[in-house]
N, C-alpha and C. Protein backbone atom coordinates (compact mmCIF):
# COMPACT_ATOMS: atom_id res chain seq x y z
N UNK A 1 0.84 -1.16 0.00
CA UNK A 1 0.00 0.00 0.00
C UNK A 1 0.89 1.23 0.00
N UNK A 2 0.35 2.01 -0.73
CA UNK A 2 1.65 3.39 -1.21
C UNK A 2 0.80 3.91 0.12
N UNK A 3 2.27 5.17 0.43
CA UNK A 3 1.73 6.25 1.52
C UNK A 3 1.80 7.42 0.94
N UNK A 4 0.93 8.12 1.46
CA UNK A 4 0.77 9.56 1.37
C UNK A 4 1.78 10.09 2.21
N UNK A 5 2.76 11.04 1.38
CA UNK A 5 3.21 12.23 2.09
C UNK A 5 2.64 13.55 2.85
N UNK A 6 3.23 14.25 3.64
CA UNK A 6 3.00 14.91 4.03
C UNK A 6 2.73 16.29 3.18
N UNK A 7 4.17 16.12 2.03
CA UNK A 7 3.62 17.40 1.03
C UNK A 7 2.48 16.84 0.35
N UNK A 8 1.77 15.49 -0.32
CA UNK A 8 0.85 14.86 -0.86
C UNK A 8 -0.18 15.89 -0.27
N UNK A 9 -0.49 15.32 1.02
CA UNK A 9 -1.63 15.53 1.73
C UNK A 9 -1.90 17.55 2.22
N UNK A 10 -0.63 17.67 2.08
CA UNK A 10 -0.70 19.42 2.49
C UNK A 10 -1.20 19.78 0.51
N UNK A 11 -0.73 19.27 -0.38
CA UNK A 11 -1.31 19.70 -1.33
C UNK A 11 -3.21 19.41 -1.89
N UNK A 12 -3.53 18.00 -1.20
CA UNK A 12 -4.94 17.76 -1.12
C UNK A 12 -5.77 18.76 -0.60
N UNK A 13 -5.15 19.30 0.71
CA UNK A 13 -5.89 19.90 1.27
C UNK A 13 -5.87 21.42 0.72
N UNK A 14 -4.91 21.84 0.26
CA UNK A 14 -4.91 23.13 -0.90
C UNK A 14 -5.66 23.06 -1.21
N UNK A 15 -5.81 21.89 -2.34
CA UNK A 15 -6.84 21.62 -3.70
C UNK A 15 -8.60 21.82 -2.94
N UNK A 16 -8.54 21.14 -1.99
CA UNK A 16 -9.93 21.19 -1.35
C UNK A 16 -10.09 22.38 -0.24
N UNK A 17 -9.46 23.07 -0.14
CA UNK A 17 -9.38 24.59 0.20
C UNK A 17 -9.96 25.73 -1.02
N UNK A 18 -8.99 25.53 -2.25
CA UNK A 18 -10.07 26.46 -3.52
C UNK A 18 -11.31 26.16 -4.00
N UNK A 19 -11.10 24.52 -3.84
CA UNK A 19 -12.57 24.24 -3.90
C UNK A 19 -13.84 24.72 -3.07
N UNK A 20 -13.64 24.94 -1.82
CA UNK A 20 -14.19 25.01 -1.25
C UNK A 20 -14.64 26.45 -1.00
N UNK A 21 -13.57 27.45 -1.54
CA UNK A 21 -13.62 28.93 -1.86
C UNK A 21 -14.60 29.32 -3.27
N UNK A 22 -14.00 28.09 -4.15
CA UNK A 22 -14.85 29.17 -5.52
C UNK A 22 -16.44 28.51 -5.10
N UNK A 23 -16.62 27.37 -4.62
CA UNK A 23 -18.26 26.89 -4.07
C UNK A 23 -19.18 28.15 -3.80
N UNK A 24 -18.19 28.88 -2.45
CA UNK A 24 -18.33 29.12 -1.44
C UNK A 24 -18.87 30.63 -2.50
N UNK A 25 -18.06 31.17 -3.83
CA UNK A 25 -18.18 32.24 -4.73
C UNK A 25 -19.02 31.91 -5.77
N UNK A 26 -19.41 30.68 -6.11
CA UNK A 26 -20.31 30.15 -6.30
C UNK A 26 -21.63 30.57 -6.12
N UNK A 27 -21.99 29.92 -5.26
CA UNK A 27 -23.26 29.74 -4.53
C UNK A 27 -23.38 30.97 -3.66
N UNK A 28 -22.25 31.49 -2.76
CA UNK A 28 -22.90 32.69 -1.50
C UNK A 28 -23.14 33.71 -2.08
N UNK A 29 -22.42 34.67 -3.30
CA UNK A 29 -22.25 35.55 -4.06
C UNK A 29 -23.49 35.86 -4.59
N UNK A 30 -24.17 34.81 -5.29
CA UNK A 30 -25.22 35.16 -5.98
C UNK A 30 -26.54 35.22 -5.18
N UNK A 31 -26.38 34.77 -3.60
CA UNK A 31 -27.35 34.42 -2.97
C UNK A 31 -27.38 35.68 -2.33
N UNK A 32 -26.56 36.21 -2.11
CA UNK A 32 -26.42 37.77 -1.41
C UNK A 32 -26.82 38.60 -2.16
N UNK A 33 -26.76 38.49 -3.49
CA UNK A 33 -27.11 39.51 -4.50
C UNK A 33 -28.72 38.90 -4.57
N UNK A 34 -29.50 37.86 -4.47
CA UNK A 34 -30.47 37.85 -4.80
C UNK A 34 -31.51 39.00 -3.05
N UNK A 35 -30.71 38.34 -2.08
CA UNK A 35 -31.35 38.48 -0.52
C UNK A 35 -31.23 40.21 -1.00
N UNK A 36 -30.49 41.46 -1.39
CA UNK A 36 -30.21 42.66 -1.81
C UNK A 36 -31.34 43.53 -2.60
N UNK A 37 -32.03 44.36 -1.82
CA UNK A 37 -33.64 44.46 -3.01
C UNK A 37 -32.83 45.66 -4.44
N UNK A 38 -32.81 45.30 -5.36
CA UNK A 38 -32.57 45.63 -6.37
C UNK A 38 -33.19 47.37 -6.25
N UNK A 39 -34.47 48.05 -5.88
CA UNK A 39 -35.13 49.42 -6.14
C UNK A 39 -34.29 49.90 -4.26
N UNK A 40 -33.85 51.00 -4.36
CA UNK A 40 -33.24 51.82 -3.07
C UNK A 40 -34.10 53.45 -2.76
N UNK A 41 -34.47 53.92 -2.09
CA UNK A 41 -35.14 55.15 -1.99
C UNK A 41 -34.08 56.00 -2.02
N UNK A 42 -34.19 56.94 -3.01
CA UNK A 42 -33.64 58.12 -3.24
C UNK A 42 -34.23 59.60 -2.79
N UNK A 43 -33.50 60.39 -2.32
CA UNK A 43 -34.21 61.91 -1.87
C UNK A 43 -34.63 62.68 -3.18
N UNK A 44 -35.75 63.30 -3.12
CA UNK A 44 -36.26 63.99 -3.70
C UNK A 44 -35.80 65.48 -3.44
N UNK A 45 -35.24 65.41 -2.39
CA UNK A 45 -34.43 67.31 -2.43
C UNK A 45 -33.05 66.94 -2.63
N UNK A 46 -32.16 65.88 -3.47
CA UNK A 46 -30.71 66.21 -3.48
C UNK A 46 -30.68 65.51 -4.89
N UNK A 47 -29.99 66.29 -6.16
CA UNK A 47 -29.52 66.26 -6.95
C UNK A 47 -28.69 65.07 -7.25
N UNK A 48 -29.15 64.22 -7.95
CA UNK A 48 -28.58 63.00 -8.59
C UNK A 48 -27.85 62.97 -9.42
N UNK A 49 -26.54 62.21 -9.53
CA UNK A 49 -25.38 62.41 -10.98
C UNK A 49 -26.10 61.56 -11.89
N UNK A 50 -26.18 61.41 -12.94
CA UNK A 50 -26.24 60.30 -13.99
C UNK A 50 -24.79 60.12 -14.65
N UNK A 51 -24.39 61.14 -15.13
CA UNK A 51 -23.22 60.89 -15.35
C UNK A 51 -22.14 61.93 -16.31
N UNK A 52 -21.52 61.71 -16.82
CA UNK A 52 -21.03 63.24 -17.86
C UNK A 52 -21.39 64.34 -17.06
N UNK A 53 -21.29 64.87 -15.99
CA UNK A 53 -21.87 66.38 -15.40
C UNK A 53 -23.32 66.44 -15.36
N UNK A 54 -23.64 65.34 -15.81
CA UNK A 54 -25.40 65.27 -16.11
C UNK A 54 -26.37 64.95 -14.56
N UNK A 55 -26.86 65.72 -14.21
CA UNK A 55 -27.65 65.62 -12.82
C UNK A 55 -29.03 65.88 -12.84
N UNK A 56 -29.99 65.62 -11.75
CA UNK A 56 -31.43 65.49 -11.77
C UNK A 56 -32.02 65.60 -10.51
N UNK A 57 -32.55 66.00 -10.57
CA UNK A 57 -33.42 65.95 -9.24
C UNK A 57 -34.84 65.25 -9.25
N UNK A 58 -34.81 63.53 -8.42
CA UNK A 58 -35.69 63.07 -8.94
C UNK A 58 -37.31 63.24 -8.34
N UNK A 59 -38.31 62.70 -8.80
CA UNK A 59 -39.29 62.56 -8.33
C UNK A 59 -40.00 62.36 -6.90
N UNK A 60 -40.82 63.14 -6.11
CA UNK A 60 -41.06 62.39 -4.88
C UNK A 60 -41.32 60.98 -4.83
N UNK A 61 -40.72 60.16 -3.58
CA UNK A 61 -41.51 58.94 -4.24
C UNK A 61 -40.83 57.84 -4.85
N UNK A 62 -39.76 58.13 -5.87
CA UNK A 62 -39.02 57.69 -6.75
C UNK A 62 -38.06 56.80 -6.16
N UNK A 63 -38.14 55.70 -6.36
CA UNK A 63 -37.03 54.53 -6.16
C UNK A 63 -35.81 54.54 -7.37
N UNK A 64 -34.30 54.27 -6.50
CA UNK A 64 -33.78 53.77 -7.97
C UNK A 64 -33.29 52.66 -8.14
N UNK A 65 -33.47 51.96 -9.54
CA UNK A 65 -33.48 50.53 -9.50
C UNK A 65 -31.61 50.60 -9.99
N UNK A 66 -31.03 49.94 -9.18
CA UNK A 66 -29.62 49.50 -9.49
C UNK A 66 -29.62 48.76 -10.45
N UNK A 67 -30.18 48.20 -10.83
CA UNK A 67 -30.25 46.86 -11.97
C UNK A 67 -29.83 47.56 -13.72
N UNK A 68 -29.77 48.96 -13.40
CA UNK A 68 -30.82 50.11 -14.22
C UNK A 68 -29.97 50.62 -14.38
N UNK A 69 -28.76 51.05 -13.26
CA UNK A 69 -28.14 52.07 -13.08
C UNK A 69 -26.86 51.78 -13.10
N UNK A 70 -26.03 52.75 -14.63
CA UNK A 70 -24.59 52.73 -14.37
C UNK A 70 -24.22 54.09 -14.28
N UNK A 71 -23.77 55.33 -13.55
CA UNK A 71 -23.02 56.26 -13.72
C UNK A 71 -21.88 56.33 -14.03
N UNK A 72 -21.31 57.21 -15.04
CA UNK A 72 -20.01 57.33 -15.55
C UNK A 72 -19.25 58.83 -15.99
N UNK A 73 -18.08 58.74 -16.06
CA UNK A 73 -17.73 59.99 -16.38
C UNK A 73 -17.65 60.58 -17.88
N UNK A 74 -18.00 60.00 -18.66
CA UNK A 74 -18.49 60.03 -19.93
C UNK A 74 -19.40 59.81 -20.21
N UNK A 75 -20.83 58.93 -19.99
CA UNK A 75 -21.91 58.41 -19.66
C UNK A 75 -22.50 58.24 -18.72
N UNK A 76 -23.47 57.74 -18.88
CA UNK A 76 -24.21 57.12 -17.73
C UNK A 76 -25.39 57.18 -17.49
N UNK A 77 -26.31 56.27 -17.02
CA UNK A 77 -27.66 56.34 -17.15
C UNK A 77 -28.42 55.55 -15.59
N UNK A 78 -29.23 56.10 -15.67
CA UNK A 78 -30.26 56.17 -14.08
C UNK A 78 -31.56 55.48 -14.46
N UNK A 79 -32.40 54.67 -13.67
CA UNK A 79 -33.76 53.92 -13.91
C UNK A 79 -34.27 54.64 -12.67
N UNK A 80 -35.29 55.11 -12.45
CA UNK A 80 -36.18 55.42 -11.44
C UNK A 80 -37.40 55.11 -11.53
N UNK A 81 -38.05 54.63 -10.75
CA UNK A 81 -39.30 54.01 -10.22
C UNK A 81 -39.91 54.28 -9.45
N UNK A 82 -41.41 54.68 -10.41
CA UNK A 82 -42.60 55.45 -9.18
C UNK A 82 -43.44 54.31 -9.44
N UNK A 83 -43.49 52.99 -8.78
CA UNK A 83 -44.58 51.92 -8.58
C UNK A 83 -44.18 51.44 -9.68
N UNK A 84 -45.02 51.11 -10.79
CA UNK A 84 -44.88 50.36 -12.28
C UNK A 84 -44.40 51.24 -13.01
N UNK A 85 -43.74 52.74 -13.01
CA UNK A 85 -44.02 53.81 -13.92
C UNK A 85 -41.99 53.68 -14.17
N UNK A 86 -41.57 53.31 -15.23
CA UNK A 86 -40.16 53.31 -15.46
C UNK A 86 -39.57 54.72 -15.55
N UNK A 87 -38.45 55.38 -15.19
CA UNK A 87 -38.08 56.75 -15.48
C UNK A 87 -36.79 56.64 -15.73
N UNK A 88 -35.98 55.91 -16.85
CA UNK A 88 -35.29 56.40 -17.38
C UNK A 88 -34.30 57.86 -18.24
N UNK A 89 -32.90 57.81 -17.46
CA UNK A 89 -32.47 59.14 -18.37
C UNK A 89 -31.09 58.91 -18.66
N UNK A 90 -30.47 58.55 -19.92
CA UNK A 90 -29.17 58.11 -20.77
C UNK A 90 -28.36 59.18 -21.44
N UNK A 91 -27.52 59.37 -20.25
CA UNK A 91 -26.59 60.46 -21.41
C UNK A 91 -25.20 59.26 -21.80
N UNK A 92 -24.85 59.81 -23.26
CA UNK A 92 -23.67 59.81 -23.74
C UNK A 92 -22.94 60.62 -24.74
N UNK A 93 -21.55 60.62 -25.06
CA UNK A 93 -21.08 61.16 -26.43
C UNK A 93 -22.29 60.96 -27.36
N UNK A 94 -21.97 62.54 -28.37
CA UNK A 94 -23.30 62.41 -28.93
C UNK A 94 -22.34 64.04 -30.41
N UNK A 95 -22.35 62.99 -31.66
CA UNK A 95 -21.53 64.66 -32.22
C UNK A 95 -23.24 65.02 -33.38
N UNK A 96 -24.04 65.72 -33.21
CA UNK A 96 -24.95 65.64 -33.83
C UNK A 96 -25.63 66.38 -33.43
N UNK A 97 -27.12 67.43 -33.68
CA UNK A 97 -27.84 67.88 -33.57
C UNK A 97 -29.43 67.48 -32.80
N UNK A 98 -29.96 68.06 -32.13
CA UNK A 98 -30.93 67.78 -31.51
C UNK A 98 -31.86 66.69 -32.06
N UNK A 99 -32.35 67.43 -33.46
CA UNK A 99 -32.96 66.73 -34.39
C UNK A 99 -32.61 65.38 -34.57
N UNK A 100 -31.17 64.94 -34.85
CA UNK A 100 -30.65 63.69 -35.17
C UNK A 100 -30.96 62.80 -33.86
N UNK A 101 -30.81 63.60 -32.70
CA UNK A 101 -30.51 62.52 -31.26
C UNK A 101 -32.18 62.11 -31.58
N UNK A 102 -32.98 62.88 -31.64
CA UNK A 102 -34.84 62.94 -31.51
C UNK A 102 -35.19 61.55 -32.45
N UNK A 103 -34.28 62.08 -33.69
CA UNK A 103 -34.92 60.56 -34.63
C UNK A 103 -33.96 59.59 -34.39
N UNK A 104 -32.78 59.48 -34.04
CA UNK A 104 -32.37 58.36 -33.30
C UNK A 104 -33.09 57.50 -32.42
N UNK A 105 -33.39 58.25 -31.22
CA UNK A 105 -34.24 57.92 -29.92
C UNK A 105 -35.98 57.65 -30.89
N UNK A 106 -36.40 57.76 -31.67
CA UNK A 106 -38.06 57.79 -31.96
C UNK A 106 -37.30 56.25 -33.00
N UNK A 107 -36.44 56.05 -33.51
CA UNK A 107 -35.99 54.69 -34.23
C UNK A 107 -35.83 53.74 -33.42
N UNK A 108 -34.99 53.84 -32.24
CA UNK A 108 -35.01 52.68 -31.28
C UNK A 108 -36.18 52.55 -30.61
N UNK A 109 -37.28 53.39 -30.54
CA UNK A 109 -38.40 53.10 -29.77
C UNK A 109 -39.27 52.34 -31.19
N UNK A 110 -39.52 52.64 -32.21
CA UNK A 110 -40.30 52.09 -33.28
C UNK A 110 -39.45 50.51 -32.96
N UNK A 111 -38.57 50.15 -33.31
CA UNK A 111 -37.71 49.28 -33.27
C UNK A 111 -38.12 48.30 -32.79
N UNK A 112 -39.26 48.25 -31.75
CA UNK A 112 -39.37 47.57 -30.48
C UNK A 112 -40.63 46.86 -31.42
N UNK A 113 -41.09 45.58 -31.44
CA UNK A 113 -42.42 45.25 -31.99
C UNK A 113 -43.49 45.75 -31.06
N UNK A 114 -44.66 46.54 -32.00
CA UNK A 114 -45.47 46.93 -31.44
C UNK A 114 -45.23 48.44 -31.08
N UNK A 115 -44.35 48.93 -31.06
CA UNK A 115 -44.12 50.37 -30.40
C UNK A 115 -44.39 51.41 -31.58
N UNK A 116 -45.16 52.38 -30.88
CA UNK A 116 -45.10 53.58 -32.16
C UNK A 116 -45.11 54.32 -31.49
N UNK A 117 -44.85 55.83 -32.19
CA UNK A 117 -44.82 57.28 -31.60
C UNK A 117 -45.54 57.78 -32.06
N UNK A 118 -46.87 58.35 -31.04
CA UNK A 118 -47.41 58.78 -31.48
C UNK A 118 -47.78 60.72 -31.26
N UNK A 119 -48.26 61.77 -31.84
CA UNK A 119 -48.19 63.04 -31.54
C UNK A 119 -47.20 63.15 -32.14
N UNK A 120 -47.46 64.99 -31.93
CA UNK A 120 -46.43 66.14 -32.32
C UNK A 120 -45.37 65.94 -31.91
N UNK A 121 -44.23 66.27 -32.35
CA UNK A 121 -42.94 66.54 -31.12
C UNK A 121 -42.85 67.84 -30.50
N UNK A 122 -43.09 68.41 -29.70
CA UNK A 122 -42.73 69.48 -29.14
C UNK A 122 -41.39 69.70 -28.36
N UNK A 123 -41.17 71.36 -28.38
CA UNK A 123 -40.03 71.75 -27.25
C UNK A 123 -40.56 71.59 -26.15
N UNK A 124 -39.00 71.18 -25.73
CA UNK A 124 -39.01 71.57 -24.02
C UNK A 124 -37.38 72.27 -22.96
N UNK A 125 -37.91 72.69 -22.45
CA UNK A 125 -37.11 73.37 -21.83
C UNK A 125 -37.16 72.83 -20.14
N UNK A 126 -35.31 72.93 -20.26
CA UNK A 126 -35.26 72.51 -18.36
C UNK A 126 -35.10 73.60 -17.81
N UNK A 127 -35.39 74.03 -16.36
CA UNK A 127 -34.49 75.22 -15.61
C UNK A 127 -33.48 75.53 -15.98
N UNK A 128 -32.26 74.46 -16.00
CA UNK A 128 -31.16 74.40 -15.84
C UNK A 128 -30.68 75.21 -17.69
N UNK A 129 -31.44 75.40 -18.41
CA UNK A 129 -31.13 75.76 -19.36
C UNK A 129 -31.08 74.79 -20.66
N UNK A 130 -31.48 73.54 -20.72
CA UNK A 130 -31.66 72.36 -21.57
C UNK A 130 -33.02 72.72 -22.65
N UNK A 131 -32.57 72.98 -23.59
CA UNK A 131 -33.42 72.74 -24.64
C UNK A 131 -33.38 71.96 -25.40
N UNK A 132 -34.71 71.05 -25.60
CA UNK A 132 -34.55 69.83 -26.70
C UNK A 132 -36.46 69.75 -26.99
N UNK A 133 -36.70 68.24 -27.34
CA UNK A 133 -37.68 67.50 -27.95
C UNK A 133 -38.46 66.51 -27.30
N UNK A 134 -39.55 66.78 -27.42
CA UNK A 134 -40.21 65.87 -26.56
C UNK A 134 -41.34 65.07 -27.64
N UNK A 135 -41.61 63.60 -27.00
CA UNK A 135 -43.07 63.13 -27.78
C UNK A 135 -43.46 62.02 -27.20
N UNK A 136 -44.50 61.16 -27.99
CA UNK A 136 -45.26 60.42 -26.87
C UNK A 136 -44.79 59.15 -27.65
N UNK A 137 -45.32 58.04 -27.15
CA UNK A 137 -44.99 56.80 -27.76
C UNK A 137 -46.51 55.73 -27.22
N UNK A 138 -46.25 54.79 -28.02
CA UNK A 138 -47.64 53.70 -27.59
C UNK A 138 -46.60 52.27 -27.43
N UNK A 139 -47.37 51.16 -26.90
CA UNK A 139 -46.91 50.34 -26.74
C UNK A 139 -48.17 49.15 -26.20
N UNK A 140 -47.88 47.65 -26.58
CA UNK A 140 -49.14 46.81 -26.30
C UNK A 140 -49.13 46.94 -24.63
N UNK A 141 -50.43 47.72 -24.04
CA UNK A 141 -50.68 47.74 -22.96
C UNK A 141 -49.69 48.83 -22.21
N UNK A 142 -49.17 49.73 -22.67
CA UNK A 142 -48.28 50.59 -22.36
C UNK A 142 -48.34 52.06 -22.98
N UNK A 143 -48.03 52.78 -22.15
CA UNK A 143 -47.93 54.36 -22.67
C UNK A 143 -46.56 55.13 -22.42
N UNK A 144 -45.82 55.89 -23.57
CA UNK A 144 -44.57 56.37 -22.96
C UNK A 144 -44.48 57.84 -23.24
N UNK A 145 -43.61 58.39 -22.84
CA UNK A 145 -42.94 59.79 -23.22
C UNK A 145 -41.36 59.98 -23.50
N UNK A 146 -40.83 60.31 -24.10
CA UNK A 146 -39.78 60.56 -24.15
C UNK A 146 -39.51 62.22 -24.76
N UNK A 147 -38.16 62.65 -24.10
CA UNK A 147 -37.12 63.45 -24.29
C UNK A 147 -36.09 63.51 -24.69
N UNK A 148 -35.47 64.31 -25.65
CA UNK A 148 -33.91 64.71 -26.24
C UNK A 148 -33.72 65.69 -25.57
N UNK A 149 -32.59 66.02 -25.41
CA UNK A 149 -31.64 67.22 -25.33
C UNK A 149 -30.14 66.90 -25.89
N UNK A 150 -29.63 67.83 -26.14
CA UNK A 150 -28.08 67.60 -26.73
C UNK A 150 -27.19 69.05 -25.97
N UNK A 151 -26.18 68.97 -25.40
CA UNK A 151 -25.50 69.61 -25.17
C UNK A 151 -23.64 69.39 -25.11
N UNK A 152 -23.21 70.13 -25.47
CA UNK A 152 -21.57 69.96 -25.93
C UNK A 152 -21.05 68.69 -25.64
N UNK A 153 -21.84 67.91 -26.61
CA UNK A 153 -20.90 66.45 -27.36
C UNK A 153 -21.69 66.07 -26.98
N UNK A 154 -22.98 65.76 -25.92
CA UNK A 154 -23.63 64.84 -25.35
C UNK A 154 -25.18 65.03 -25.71
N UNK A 155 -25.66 63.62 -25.77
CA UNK A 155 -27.18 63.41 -25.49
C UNK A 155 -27.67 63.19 -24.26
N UNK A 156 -29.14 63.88 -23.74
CA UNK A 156 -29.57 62.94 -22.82
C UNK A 156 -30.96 62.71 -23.13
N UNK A 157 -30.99 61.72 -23.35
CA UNK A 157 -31.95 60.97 -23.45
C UNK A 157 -33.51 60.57 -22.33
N UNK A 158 -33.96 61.06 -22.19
CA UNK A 158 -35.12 60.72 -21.28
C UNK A 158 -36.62 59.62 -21.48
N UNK A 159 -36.68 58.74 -21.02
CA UNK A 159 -37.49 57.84 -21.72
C UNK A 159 -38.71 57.15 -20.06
N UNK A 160 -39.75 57.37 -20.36
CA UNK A 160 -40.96 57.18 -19.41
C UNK A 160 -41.72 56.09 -19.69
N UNK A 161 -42.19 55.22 -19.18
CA UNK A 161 -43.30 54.48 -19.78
C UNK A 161 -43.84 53.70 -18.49
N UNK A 162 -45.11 53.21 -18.77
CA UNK A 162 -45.68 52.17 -17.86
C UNK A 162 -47.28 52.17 -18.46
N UNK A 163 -48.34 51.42 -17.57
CA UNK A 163 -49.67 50.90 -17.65
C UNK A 163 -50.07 52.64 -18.08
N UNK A 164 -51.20 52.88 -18.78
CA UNK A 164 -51.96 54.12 -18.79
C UNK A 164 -52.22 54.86 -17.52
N UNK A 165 -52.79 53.96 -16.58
CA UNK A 165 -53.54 54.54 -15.60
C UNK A 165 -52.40 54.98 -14.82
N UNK A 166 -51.35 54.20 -14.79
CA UNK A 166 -50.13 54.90 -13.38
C UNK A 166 -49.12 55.47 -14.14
N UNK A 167 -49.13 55.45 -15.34
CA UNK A 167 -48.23 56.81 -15.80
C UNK A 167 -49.13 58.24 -16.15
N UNK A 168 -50.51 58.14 -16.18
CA UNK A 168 -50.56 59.40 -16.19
C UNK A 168 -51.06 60.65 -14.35
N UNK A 169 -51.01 59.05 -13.47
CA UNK A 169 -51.28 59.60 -11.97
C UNK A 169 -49.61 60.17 -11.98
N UNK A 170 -48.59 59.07 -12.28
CA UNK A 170 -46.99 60.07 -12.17
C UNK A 170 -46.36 60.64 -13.18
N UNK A 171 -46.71 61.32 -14.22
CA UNK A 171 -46.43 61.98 -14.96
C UNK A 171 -45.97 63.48 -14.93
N UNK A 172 -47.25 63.89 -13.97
CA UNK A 172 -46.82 65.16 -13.42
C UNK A 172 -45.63 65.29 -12.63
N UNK A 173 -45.15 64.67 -12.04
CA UNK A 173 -44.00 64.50 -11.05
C UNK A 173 -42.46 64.39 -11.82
N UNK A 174 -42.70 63.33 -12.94
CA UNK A 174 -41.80 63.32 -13.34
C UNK A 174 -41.18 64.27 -14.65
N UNK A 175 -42.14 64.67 -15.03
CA UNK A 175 -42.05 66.07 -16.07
C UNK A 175 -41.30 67.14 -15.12
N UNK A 176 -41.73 67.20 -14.08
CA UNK A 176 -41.58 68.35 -12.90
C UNK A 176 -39.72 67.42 -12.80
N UNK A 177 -39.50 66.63 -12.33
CA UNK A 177 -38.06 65.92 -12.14
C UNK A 177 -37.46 66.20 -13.73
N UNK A 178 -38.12 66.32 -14.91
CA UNK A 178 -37.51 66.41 -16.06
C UNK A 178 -36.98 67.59 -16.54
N UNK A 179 -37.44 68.37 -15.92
CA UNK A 179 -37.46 70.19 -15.81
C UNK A 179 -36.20 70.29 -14.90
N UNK A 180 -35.79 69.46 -14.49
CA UNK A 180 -34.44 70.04 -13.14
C UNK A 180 -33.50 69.46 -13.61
N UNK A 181 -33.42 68.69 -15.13
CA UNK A 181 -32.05 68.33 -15.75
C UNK A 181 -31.06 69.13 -15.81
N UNK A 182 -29.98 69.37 -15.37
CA UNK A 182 -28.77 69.89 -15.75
C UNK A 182 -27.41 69.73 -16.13
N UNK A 183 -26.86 69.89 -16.41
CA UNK A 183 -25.29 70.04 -17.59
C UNK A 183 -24.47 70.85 -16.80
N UNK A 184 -23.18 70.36 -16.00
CA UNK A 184 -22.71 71.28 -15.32
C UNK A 184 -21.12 71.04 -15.91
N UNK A 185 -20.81 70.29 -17.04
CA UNK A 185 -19.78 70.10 -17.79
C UNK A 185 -18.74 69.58 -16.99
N UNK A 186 -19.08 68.31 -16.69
CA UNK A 186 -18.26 67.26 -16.20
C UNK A 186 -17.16 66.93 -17.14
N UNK A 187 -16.13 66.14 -16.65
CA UNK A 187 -15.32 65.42 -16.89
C UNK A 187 -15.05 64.78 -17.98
N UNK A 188 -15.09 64.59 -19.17
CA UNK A 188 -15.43 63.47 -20.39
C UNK A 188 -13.78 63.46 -20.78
């Protein structure tokens, strides 16, 4: 009968040491991330980064979903949540005109089966000095809004949607949060 060494057995137990680590990264990792509620309450009186210098002040009310959310110093984009009502806002590099970002953003929404835009496009204007484009969109069992703006190199993109009935109870709120977009010429 062969024997096990001592380095043998100090190396077994290595081997069943990482094993027992990546399991352990495995299985606990994802279980912590599930136990973690994905939507976090955000203040409604303090100014949110999205990203590029791009900030907001969100909705009363308004959850933000991490799942949703990457900020960056060139980009970056925010999901906020009033109940079922999605509140998306995506800035990035952007070398193009208002107009172009508007039919960009109204192409990826057609894009979608079933989605159309429907209405005028109208202006809109933020406090902060943001002028861009606004319009509505349809969707099976869904209603949306969206926003352009473009400012030095960048888009931001604003995109709303949910059931009829609870996007037009938070609509007002978040038009009012859409109005406090600002550009304070971050970092890129």
């Amino acid at each position: 009968m062969a024997r096990i060494t001592r380095r043998e057995l100090m190396n077994l137990l290595g081997a069943f040491g990482v094993v027992a680590t990546l399991c352990g990264l495995a299985f606990g990792l994802p279980a912590i991330d599930r136990a973690l509620p994905a939507e976090r309450p955000v203040s409604a009186e303090q100014r949110y980064a999205v990203g590029a210098g791009v900030t907001v002040v969100p909705p009363v009310g308004a959850t933000l979903d991490v799942t949703g959310t990457r900020p960056g110093d060139s980009s970056g984009t925010v999901l906020f949540r009033l109940g079922a009502v999605q509140y998306k806002i995506a800035v990035r590099p952007f070398d193009g005109d208002v107009q172009t970002a508007a039919a960009g953003l109204r192409q990826r929404i057609t894009g979608n089966p079933g989605y159309q835009v429907t209405g005028a496009q109208l202006q809109v204007d933020t406090a902060g000095g943001l002028s861009g484009i606004q319009g509505g969109y349809t969707a099976p069992g869904r209603g949306g809004r969206y926003a352009v703006f473009v400012t030095d190199g960048l888009t931001i993109e604003v995109t709303i949607s949910g059931v009829d009935l609870d996007l037009g109870r938070t609509l007002p709120q978040i038009e009012a949060s859409t109005r406090t977009l600002r550009y304070d010429g971050g970092a890129r």
